[in-house]
C-alpha atoms as a PDB file:
ATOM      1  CA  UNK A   1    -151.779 115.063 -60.178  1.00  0.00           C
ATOM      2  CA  UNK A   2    -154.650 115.751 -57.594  1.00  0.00           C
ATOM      3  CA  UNK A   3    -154.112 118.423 -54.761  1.00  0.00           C
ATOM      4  CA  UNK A   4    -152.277 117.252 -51.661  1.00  0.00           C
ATOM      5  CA  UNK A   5    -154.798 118.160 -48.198  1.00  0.00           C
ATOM      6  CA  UNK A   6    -153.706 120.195 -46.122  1.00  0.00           C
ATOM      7  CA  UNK A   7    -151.908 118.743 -42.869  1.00  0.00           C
ATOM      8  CA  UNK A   8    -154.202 119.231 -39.903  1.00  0.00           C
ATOM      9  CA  UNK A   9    -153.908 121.970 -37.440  1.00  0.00           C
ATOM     10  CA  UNK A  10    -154.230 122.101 -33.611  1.00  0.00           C
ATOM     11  CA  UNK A  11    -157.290 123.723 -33.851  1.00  0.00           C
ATOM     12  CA  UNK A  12    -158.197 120.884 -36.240  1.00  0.00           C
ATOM     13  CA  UNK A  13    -157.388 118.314 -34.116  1.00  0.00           C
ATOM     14  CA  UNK A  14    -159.169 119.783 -31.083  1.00  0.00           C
ATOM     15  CA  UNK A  15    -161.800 117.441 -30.211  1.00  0.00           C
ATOM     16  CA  UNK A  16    -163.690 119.630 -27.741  1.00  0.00           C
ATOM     17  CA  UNK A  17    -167.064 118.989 -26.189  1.00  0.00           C
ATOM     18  CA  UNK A  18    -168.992 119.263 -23.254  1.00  0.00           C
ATOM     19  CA  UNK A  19    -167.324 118.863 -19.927  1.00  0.00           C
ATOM     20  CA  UNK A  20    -168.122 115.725 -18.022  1.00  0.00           C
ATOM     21  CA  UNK A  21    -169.308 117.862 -15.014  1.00  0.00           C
ATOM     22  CA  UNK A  22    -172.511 118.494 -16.706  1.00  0.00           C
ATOM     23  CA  UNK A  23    -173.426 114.800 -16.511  1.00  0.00           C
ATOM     24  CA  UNK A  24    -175.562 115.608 -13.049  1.00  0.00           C
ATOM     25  CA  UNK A  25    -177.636 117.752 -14.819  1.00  0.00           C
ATOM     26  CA  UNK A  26    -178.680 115.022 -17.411  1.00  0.00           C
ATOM     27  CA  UNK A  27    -182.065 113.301 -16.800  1.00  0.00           C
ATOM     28  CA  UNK A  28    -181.261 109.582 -16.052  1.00  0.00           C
ATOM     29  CA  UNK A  29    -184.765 108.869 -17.713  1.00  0.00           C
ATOM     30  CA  UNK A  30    -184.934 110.568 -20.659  1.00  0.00           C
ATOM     31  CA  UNK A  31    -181.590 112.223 -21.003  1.00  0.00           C
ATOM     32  CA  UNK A  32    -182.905 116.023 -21.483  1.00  0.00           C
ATOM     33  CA  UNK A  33    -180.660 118.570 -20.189  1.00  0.00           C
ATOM     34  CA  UNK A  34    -181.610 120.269 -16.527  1.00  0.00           C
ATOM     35  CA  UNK A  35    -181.961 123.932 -16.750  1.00  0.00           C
ATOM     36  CA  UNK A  36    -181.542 124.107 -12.672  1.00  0.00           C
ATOM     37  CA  UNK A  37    -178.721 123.282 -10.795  1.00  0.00           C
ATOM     38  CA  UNK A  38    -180.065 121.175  -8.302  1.00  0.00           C
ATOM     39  CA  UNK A  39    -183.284 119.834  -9.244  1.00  0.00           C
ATOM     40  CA  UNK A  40    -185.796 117.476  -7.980  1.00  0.00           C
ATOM     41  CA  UNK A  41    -188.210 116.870 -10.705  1.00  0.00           C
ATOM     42  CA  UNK A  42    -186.960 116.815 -14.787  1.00  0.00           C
ATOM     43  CA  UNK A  43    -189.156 119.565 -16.523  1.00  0.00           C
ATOM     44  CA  UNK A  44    -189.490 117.167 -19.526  1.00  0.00           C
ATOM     45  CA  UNK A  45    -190.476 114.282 -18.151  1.00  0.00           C
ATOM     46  CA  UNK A  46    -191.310 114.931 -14.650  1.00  0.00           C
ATOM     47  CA  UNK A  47    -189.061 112.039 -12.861  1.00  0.00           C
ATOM     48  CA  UNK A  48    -188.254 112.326  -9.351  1.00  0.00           C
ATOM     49  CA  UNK A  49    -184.572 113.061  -9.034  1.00  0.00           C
ATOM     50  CA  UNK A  50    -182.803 112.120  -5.955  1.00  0.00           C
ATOM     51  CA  UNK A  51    -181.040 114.868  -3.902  1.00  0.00           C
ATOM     52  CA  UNK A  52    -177.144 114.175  -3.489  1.00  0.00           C
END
């Protein structure tokens, strides 16, 4: 008879992650993450970012 798993747990089922209201401080170009809060240029690959 093999082991039966054990049942998951809340803190098994937690999927977590990032929250979505980092999304404006992703690079539309090449998707690295923005150190600054509101910046105009992407330190990795220099794109122009529009001000909101």
């Amino acid at each position: 008879m093999e082991p039966v798993p054990p049942s998951p747990t809340e803190q098994d089922t937690d999927m977590g992650g990032d929250p979505a209201c980092w999304l404006d401080r992703v690079c539309p170009e090449c998707g690295g993450f923005l150190l600054e809060a509101r910046p105009t240029t992407c330190e990795r690959c220099g794109t122009a970012l529009a001000a909101e």
